[in-house]
PDB file of N, CA and C in Angstrom:
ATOM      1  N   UNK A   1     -55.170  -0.043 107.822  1.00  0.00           N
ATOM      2  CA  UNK A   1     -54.865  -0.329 106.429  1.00  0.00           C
ATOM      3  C   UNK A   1     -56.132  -0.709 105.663  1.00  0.00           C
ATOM      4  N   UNK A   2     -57.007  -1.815 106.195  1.00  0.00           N
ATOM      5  CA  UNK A   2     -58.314  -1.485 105.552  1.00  0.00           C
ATOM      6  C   UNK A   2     -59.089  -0.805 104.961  1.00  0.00           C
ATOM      7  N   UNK A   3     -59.271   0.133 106.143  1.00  0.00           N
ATOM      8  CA  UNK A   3     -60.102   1.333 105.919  1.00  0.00           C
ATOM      9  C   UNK A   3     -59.883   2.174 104.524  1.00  0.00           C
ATOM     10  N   UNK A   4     -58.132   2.068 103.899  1.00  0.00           N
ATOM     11  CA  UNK A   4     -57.044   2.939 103.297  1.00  0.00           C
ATOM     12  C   UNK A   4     -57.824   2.304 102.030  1.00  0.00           C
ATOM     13  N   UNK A   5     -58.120   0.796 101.808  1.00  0.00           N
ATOM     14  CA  UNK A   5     -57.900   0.206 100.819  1.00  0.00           C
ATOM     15  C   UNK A   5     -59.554   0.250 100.278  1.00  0.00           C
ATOM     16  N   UNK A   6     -60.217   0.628 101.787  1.00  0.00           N
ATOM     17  CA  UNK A   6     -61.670   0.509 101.394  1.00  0.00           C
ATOM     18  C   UNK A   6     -62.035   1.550 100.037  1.00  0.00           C
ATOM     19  N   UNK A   7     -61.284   2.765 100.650  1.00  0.00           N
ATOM     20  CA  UNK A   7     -61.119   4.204 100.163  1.00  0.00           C
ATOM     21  C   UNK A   7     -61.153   4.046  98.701  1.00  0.00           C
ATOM     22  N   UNK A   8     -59.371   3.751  98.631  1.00  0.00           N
ATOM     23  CA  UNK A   8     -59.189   3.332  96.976  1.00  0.00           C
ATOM     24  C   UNK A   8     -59.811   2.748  96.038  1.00  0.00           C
ATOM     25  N   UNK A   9     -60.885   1.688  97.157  1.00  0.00           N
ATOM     26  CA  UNK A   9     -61.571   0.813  95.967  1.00  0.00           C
ATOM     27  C   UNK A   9     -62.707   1.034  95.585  1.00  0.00           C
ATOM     28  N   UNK A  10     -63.023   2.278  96.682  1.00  0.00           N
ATOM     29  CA  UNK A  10     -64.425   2.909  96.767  1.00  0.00           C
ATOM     30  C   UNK A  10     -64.312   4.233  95.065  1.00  0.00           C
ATOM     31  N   UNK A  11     -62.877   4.951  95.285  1.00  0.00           N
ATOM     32  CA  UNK A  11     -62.899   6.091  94.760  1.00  0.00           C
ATOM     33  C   UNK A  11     -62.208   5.296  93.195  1.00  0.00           C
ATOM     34  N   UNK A  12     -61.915   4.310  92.738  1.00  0.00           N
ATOM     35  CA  UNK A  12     -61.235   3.930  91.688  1.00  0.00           C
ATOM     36  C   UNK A  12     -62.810   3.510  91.500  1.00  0.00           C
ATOM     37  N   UNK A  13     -63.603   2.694  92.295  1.00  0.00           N
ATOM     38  CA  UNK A  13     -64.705   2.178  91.591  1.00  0.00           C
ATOM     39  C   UNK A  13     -65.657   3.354  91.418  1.00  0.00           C
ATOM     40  N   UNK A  14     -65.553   4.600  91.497  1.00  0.00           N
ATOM     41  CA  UNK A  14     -66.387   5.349  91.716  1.00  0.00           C
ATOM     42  C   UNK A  14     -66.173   6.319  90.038  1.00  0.00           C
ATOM     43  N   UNK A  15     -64.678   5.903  89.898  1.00  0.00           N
ATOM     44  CA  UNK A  15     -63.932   6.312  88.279  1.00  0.00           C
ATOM     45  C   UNK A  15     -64.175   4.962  87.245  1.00  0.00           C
ATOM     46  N   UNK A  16     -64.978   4.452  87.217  1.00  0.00           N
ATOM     47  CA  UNK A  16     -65.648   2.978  86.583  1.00  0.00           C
ATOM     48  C   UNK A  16     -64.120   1.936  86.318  1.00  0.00           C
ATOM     49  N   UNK A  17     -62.965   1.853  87.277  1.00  0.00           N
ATOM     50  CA  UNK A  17     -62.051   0.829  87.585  1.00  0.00           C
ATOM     51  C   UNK A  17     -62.789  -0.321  87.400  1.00  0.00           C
ATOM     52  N   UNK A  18     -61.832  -1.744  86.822  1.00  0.00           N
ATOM     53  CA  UNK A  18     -62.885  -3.061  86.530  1.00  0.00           C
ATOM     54  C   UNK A  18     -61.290  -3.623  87.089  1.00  0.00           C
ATOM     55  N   UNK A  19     -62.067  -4.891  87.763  1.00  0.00           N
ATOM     56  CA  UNK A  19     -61.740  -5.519  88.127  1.00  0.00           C
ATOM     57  C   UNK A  19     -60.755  -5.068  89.406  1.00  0.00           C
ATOM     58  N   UNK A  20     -61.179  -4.532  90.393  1.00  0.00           N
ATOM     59  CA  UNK A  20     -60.000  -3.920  91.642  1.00  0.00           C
ATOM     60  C   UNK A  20     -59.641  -5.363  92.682  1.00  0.00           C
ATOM     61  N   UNK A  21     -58.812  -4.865  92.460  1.00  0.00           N
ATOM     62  CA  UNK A  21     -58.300  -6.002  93.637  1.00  0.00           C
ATOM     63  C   UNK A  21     -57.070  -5.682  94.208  1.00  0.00           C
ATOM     64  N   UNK A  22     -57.360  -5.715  95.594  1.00  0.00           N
ATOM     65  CA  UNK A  22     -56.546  -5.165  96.802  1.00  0.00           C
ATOM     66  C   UNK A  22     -55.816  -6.564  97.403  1.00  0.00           C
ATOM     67  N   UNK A  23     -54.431  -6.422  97.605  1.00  0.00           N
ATOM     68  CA  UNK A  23     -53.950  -7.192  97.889  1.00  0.00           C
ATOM     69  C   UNK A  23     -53.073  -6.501  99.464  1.00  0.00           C
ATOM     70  N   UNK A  24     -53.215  -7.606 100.786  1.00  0.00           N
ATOM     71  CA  UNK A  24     -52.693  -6.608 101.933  1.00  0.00           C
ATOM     72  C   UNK A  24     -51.272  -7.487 102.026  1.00  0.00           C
ATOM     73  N   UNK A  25     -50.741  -6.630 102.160  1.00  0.00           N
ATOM     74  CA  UNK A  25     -48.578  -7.420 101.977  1.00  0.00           C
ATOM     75  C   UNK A  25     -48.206  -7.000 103.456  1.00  0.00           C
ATOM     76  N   UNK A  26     -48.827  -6.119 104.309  1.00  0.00           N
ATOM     77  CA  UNK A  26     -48.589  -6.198 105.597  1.00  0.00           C
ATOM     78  C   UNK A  26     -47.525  -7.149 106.557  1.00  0.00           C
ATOM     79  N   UNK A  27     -46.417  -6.942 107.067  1.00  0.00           N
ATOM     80  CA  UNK A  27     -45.890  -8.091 107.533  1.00  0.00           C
ATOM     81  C   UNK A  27     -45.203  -9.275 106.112  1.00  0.00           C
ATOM     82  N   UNK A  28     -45.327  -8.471 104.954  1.00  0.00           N
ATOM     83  CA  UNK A  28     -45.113  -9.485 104.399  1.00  0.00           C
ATOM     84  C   UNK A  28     -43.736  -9.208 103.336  1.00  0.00           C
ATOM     85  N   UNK A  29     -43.230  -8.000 104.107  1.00  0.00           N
ATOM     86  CA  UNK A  29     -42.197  -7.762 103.114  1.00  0.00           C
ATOM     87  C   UNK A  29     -42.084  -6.241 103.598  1.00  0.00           C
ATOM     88  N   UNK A  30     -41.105  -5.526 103.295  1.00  0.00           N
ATOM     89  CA  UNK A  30     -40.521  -4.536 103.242  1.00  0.00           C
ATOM     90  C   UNK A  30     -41.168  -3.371 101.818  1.00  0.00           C
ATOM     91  N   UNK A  31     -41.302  -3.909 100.507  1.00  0.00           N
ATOM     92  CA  UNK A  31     -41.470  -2.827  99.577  1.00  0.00           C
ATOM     93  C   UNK A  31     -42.550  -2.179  99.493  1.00  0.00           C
ATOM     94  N   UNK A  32     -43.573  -2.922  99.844  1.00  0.00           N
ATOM     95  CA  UNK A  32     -45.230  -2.551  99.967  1.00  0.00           C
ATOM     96  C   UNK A  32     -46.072  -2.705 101.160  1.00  0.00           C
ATOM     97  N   UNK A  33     -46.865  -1.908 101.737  1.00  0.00           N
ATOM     98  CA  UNK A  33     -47.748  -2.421 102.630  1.00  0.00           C
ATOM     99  C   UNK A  33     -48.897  -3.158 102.000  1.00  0.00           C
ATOM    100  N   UNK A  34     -49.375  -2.820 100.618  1.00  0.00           N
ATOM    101  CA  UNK A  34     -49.996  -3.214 100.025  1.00  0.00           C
ATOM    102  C   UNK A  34     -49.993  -3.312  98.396  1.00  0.00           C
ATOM    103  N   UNK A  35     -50.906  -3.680  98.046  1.00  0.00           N
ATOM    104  CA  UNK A  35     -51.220  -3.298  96.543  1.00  0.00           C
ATOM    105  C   UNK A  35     -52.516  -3.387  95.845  1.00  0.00           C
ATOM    106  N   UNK A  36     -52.763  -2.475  94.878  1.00  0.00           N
ATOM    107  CA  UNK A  36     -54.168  -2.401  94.597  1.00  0.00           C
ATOM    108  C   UNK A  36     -54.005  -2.164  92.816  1.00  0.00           C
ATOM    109  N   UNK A  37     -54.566  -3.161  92.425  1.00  0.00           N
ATOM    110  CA  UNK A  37     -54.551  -3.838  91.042  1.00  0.00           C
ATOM    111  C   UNK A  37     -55.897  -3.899  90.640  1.00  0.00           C
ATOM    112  N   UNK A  38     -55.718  -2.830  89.423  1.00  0.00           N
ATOM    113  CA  UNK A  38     -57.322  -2.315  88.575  1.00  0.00           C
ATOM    114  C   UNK A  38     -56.694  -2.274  86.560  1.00  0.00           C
ATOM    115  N   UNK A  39     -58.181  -2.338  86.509  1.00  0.00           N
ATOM    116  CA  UNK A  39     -58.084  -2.637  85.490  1.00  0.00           C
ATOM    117  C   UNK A  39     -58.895  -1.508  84.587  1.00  0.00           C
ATOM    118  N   UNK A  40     -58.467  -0.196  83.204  1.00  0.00           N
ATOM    119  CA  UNK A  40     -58.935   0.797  82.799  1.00  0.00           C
ATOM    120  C   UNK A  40     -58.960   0.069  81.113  1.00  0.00           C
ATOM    121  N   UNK A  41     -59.974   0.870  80.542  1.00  0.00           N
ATOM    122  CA  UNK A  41     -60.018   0.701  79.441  1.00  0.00           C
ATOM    123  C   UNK A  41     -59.276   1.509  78.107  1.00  0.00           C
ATOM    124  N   UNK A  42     -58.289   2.107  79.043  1.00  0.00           N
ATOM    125  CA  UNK A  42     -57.449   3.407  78.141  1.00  0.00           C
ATOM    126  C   UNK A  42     -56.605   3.939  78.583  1.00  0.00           C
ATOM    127  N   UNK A  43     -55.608   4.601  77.693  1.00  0.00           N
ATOM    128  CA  UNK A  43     -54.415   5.002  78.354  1.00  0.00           C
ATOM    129  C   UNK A  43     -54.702   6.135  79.801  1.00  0.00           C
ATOM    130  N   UNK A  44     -55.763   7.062  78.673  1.00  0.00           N
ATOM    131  CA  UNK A  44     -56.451   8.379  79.716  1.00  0.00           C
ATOM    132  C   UNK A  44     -57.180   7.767  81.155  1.00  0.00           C
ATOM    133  N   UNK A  45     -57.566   6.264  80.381  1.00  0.00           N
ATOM    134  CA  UNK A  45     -58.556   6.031  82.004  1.00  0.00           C
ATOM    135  C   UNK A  45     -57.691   5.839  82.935  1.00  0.00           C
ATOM    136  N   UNK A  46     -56.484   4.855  82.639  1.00  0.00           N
ATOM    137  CA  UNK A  46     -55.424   4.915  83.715  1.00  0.00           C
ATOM    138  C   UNK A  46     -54.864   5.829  84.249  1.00  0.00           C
ATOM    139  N   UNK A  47     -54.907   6.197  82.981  1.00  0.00           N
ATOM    140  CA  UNK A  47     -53.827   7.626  84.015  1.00  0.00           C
ATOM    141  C   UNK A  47     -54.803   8.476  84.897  1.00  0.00           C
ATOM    142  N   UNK A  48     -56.373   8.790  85.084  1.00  0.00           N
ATOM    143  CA  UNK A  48     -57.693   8.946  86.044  1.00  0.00           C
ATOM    144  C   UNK A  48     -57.241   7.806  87.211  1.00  0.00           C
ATOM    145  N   UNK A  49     -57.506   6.650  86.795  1.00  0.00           N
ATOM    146  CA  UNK A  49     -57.462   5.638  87.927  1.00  0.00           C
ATOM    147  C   UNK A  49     -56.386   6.033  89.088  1.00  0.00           C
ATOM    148  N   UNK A  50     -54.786   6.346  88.722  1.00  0.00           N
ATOM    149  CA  UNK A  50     -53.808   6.197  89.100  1.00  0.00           C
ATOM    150  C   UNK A  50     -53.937   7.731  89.663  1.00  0.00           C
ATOM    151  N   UNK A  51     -54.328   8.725  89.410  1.00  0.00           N
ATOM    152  CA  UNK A  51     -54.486  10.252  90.188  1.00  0.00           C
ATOM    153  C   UNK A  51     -54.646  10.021  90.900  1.00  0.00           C
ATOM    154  N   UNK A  52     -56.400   9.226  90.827  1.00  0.00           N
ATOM    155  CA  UNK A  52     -57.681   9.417  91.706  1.00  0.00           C
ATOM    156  C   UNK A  52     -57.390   8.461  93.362  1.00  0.00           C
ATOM    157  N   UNK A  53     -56.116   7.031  92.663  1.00  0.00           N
ATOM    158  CA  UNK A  53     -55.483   6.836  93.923  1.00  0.00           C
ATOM    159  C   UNK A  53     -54.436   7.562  95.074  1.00  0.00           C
ATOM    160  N   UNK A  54     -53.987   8.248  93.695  1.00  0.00           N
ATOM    161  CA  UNK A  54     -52.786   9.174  94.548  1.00  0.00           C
ATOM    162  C   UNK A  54     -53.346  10.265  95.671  1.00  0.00           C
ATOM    163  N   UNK A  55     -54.402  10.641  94.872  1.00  0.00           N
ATOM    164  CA  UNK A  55     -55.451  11.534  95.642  1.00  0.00           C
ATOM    165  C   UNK A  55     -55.517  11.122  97.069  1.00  0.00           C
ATOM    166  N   UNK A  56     -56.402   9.968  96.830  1.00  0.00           N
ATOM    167  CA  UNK A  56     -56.633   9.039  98.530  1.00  0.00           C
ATOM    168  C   UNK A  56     -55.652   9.279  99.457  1.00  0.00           C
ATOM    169  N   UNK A  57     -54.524   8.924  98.743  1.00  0.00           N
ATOM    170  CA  UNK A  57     -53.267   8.579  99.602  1.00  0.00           C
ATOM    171  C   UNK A  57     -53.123  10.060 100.393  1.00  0.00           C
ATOM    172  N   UNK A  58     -52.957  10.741  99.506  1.00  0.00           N
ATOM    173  CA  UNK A  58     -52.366  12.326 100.014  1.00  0.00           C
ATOM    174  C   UNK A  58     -53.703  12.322 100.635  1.00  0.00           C
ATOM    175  N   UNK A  59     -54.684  12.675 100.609  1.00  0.00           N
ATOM    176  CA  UNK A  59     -55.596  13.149 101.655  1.00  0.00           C
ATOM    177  C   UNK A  59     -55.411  12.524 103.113  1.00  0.00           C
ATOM    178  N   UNK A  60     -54.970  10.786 103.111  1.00  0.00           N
ATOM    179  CA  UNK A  60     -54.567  10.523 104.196  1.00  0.00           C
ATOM    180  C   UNK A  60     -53.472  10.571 104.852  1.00  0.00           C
ATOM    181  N   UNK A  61     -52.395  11.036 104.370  1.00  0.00           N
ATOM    182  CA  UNK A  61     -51.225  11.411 104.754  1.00  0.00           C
ATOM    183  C   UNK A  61     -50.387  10.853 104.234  1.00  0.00           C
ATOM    184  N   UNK A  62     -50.628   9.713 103.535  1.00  0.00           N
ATOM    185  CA  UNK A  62     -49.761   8.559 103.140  1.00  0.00           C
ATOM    186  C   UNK A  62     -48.916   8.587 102.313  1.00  0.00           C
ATOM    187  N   UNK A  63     -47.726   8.076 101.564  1.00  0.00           N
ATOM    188  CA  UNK A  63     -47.045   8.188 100.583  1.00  0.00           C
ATOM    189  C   UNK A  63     -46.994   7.406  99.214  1.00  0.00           C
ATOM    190  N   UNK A  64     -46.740   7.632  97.918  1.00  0.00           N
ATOM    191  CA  UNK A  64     -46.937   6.485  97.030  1.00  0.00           C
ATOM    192  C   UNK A  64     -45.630   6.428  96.506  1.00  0.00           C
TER     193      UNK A  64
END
C-alpha cells in the first residue's frame, strides 16, 4: 500500500497538486484502504489531479 500511495503522490505532485496528503485506513474500516487528499487551484486542475490518480490506480490493477 505504500509503495501505491508513494505513486499518487509522486504523479499528483508531478501535476503541481498542493498540499497532498495520504492518509492509510488499512485495518481501519471497510470503505477505504486509504485516502489521498490534494489540493488544485481550479476546476480543470482537479479534474487533471483526479485522472492522473485514476491513472496510477489502473496501471496497478487497482480499483477507484
Amino acid at each position: 500500500m505504500k509503495n501505491l500511495l508513494e505513486k499518487i503522490t509522486a504523479a499528483l505532485d508531478s501535476k503541481n497538486g498542493e498540499n497532498i496528503i495520504t492518509l492509510d485506513l488499512k485495518n481501519k474500516g471497510s470503505l477505504a484502504d486509504a485516502f489521498v487528499l490534494v489540493t488544485g487551484n481550479s476546476e480543470t486542475h482537479m479534474k487533471t489531479l483526479t485522472e492522473t490518480a485514476e491513472e496510477v490506480l489502473e496501471r496497478e490493477g487497482r480499483k477507484c
